[in-house]
N, C-alpha and C. Protein backbone atom coordinates (compact mmCIF):
# COMPACT_ATOMS: atom_id res chain seq x y z
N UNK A 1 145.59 -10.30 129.90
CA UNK A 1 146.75 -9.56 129.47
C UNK A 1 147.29 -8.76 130.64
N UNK A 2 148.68 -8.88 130.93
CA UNK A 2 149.37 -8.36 132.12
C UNK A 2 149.47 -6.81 131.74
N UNK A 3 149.13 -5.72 132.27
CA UNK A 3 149.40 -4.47 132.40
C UNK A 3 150.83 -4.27 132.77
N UNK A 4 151.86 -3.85 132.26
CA UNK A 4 153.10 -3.54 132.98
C UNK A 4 153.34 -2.07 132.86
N UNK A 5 154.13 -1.46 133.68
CA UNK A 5 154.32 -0.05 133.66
C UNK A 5 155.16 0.39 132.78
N UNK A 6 156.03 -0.34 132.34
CA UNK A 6 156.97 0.05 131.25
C UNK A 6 156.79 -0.70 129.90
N UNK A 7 156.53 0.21 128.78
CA UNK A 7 156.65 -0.27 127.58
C UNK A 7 157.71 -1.40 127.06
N UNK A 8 158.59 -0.49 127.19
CA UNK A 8 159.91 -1.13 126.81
C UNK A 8 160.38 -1.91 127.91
N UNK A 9 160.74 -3.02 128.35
CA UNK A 9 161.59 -3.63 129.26
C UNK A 9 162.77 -3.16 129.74
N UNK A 10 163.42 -2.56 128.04
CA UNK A 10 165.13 -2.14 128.44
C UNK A 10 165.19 -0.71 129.48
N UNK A 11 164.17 -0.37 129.16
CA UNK A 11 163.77 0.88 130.10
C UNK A 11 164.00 0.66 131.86
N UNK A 12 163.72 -0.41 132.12
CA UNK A 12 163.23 -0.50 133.47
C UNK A 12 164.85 -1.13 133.85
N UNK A 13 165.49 -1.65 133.54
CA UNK A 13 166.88 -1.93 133.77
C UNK A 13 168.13 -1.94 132.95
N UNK A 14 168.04 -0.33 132.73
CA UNK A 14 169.06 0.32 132.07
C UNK A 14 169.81 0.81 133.06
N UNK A 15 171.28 0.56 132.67
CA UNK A 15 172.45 0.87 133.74
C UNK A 15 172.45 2.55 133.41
N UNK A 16 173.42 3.09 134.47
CA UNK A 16 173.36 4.56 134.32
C UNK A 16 174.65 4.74 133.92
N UNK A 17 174.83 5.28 133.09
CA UNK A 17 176.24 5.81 132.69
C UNK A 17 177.24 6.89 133.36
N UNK A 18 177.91 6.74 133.17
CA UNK A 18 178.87 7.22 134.47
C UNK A 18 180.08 8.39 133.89
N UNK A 19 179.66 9.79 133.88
CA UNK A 19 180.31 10.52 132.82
C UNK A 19 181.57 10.85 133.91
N UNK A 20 182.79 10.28 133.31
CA UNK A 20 184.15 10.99 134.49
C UNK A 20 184.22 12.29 134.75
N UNK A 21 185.10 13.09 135.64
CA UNK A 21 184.65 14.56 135.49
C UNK A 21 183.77 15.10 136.16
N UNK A 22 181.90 14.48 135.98
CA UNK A 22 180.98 14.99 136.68
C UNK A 22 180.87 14.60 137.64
N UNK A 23 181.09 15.23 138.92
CA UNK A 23 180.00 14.99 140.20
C UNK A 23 179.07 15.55 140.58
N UNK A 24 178.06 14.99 140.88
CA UNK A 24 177.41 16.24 142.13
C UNK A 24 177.36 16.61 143.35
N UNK A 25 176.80 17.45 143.81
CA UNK A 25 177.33 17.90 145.28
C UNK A 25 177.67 16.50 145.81
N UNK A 26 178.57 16.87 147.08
CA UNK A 26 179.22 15.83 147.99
C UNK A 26 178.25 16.46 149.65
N UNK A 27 177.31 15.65 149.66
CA UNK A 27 176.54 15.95 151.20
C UNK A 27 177.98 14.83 152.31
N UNK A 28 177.90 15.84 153.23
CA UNK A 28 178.80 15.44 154.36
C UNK A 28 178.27 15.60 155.64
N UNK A 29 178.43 14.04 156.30
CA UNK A 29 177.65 14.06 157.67
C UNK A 29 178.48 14.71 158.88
N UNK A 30 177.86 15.65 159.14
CA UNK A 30 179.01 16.43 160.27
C UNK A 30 178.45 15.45 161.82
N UNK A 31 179.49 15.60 162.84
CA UNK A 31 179.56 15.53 163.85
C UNK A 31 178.23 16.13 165.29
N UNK A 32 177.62 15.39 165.42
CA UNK A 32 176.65 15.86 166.82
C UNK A 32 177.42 16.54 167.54
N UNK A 33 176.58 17.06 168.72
CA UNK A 33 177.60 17.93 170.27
C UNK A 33 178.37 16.78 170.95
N UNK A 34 177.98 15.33 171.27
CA UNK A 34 178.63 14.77 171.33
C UNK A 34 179.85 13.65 170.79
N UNK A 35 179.79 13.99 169.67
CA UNK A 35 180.11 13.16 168.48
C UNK A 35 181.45 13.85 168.14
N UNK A 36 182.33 12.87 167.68
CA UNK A 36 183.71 13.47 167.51
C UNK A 36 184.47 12.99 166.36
N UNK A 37 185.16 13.32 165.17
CA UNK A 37 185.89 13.42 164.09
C UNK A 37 186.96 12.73 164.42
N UNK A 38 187.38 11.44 164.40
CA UNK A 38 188.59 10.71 164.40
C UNK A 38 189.24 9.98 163.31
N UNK A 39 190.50 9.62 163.29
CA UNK A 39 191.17 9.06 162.38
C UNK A 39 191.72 7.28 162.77
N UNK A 40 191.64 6.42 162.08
CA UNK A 40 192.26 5.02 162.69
C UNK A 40 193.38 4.73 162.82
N UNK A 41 194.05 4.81 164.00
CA UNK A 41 195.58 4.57 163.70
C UNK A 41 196.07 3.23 163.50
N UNK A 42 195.61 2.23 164.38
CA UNK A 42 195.75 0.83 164.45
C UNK A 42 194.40 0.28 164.64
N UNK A 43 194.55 -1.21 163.64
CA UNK A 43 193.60 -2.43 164.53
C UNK A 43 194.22 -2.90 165.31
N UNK A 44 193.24 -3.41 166.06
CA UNK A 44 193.59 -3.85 167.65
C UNK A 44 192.91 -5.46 167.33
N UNK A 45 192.08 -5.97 166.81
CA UNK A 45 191.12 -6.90 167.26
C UNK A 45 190.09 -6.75 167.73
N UNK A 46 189.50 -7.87 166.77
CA UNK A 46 187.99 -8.26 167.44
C UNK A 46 186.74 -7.16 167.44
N UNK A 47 186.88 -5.92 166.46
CA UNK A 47 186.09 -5.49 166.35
C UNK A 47 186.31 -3.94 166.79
N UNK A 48 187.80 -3.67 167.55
CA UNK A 48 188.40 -2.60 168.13
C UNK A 48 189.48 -2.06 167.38
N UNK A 49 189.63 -0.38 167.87
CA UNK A 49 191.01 -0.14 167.11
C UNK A 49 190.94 1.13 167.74
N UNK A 50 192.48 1.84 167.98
CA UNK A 50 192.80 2.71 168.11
C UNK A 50 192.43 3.98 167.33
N UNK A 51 191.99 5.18 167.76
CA UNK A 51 191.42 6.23 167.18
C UNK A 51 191.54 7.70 167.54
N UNK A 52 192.42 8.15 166.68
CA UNK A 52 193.01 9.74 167.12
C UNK A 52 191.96 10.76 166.49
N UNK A 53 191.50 11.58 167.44
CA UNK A 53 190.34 12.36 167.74
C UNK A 53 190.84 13.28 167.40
N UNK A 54 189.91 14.23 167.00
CA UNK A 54 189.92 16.02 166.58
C UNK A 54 190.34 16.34 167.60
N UNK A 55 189.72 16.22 169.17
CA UNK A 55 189.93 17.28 170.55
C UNK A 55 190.79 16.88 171.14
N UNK A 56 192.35 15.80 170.07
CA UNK A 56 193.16 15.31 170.65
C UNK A 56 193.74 14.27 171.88
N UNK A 57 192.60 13.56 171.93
CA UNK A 57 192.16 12.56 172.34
C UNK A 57 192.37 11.14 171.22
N UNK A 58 193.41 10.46 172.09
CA UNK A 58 193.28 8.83 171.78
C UNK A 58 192.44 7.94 171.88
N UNK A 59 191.38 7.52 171.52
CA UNK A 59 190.61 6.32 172.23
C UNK A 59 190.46 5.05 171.98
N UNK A 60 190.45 4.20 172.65
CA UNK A 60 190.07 2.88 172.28
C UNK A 60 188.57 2.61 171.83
N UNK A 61 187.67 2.24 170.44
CA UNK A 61 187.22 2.50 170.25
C UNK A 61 186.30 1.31 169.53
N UNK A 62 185.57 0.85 169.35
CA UNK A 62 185.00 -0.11 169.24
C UNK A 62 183.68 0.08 167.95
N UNK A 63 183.52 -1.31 167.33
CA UNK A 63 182.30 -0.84 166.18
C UNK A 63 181.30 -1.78 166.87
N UNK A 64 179.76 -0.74 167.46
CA UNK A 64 178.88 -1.47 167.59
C UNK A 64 178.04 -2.58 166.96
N UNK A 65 177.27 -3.60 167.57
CA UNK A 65 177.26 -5.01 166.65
C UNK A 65 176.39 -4.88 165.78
N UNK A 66 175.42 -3.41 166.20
CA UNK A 66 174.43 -3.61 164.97
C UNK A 66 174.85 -2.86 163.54
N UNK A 67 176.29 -2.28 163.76
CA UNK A 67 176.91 -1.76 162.57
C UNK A 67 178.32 -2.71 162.43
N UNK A 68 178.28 -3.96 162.64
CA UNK A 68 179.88 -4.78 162.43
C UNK A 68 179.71 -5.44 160.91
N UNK A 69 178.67 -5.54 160.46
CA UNK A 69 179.27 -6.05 159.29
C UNK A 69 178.69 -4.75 157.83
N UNK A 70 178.26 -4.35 158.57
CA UNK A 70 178.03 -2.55 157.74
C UNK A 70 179.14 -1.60 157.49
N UNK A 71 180.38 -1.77 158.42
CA UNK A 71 181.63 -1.03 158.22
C UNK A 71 182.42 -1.85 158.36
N UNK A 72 182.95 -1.92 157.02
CA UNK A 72 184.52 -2.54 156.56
C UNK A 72 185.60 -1.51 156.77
N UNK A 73 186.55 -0.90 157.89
CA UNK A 73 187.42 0.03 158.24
C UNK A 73 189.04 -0.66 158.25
N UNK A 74 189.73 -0.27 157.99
CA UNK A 74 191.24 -0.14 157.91
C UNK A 74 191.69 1.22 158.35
N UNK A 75 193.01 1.32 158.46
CA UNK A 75 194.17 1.99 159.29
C UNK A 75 193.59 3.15 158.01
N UNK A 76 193.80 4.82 158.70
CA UNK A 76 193.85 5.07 157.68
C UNK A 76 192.33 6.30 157.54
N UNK A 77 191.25 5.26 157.83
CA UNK A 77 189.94 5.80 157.74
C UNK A 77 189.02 7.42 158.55
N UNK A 78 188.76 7.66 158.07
CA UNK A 78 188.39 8.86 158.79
C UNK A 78 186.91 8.59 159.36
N UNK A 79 186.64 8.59 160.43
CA UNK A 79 185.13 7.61 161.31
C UNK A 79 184.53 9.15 162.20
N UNK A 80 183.41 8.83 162.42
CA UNK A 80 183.03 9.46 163.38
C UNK A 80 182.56 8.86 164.69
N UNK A 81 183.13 9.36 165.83
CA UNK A 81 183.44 8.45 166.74
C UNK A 81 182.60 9.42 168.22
N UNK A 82 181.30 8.19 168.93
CA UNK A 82 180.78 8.89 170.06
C UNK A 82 182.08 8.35 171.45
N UNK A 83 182.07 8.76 171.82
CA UNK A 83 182.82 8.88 173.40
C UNK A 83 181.73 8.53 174.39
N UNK A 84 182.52 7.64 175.20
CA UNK A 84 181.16 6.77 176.06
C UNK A 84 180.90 8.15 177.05
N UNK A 85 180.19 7.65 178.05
CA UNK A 85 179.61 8.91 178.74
C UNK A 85 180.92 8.78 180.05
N UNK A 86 180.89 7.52 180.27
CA UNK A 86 181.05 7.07 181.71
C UNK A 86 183.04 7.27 181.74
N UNK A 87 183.71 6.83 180.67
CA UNK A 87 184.96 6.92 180.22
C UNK A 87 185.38 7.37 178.93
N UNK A 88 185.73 8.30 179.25
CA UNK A 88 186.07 9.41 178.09
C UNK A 88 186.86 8.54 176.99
N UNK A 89 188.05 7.44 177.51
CA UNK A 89 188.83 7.22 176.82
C UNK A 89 189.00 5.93 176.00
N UNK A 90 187.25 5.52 175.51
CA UNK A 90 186.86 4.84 175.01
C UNK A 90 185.48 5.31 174.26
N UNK A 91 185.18 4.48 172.99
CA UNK A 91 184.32 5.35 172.34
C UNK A 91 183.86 4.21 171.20
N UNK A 92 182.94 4.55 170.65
CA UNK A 92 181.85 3.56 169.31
C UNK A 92 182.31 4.68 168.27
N UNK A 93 182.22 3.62 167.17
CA UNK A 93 182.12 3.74 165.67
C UNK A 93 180.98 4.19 165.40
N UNK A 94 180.27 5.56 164.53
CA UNK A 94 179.22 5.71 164.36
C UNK A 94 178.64 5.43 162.65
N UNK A 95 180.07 6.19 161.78
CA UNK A 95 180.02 6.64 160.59
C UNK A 95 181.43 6.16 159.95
N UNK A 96 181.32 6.05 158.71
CA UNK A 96 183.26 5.94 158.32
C UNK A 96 182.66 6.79 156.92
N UNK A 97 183.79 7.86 156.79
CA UNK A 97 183.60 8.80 155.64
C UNK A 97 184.31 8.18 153.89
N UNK A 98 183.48 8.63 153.19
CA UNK A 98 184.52 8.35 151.57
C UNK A 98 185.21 8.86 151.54
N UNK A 99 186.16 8.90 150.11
CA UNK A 99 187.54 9.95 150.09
C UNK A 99 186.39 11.11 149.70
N UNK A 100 185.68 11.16 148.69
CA UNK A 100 185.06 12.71 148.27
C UNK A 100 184.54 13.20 149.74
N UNK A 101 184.07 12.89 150.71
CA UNK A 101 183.60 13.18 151.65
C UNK A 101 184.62 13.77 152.60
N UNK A 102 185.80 13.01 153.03
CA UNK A 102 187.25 13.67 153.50
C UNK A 102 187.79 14.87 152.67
N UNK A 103 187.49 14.91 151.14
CA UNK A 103 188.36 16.01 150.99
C UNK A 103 187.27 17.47 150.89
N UNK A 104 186.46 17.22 151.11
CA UNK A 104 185.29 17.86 151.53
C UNK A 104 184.95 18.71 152.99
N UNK A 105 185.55 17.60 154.17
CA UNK A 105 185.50 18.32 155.22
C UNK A 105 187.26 18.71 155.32
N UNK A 106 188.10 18.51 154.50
CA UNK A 106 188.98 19.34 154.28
C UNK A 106 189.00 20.55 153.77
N UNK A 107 188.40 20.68 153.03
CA UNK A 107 187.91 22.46 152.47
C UNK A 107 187.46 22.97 153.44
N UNK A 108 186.23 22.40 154.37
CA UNK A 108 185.45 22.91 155.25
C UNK A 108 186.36 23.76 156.10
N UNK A 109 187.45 22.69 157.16
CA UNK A 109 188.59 22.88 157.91
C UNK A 109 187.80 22.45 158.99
N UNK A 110 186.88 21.10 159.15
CA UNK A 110 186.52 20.20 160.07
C UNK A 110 188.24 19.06 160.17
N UNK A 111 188.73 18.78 159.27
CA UNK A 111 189.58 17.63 159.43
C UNK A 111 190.65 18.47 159.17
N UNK A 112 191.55 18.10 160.18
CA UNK A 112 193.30 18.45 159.91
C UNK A 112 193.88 17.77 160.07
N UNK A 113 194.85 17.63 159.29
CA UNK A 113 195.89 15.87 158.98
C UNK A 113 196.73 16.49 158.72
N UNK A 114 198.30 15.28 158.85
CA UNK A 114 199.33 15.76 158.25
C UNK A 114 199.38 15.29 156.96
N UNK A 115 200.03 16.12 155.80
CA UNK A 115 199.91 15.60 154.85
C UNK A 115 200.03 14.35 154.15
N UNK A 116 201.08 13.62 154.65
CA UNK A 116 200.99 11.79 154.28
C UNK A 116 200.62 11.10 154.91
N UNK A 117 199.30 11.67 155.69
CA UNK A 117 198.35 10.82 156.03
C UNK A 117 197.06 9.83 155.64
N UNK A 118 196.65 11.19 154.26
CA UNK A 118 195.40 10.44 153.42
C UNK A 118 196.19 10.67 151.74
């Protein structure tokens, strides 16, 4: 006779219900010392795209290969973006934020946008 841990079966793969209204906290990954808060302005190709930075900085900016099929990004996205060492004006994909997460480091006053931006 098989020992199983759950009595009931329906127990062990019961969906969770999803009450509208409730959330709970929104944890938000802030930025390292070198790490920088950018927005996507354009794709470029091939894995690149244009990226307007908090410290006002443009960069050309690239998603590393061991995160290319882990981040699905469009125009639009709010990323966190390292800056190479060697050329400032290029930089890797580290993170791409949710909307609860954007309007989150909007309260904070980490992200400033113009308003018909997000």
């Amino acid at each position: 006779m098989a020992f199983s841990k759950f009595k009931d079966k329906s127990k062990k793969n019961k969906a969770k219900v999803f009450v509208p209204g409730h959330e709970g906290p929104v944890r938000v990954k802030l930025p390292n010392e070198k790490e920088v808060i950018g927005i996507i302005i354009q794709r470029v190709g091939g894995s690149r795209m244009i990226v307007s930075c908090m410290d006002g900085k443009t960069r050309n900016c690239r998603v590393p290969g061991r995160k290319r099929r882990g981040l699905w990004l469009r125009e639009g996205d709010a990323i966190i973006v390292e800056p190479w060492e060697f050329d400032n004006d290029k930089g890797d994909v580290l993170f791409k934020y949710t909307d609860n997460q954007v309007m989150k480091l909007k309260q904070m006053g980490k992200l400033t946008t113009e308003e018909g931006e997000f």
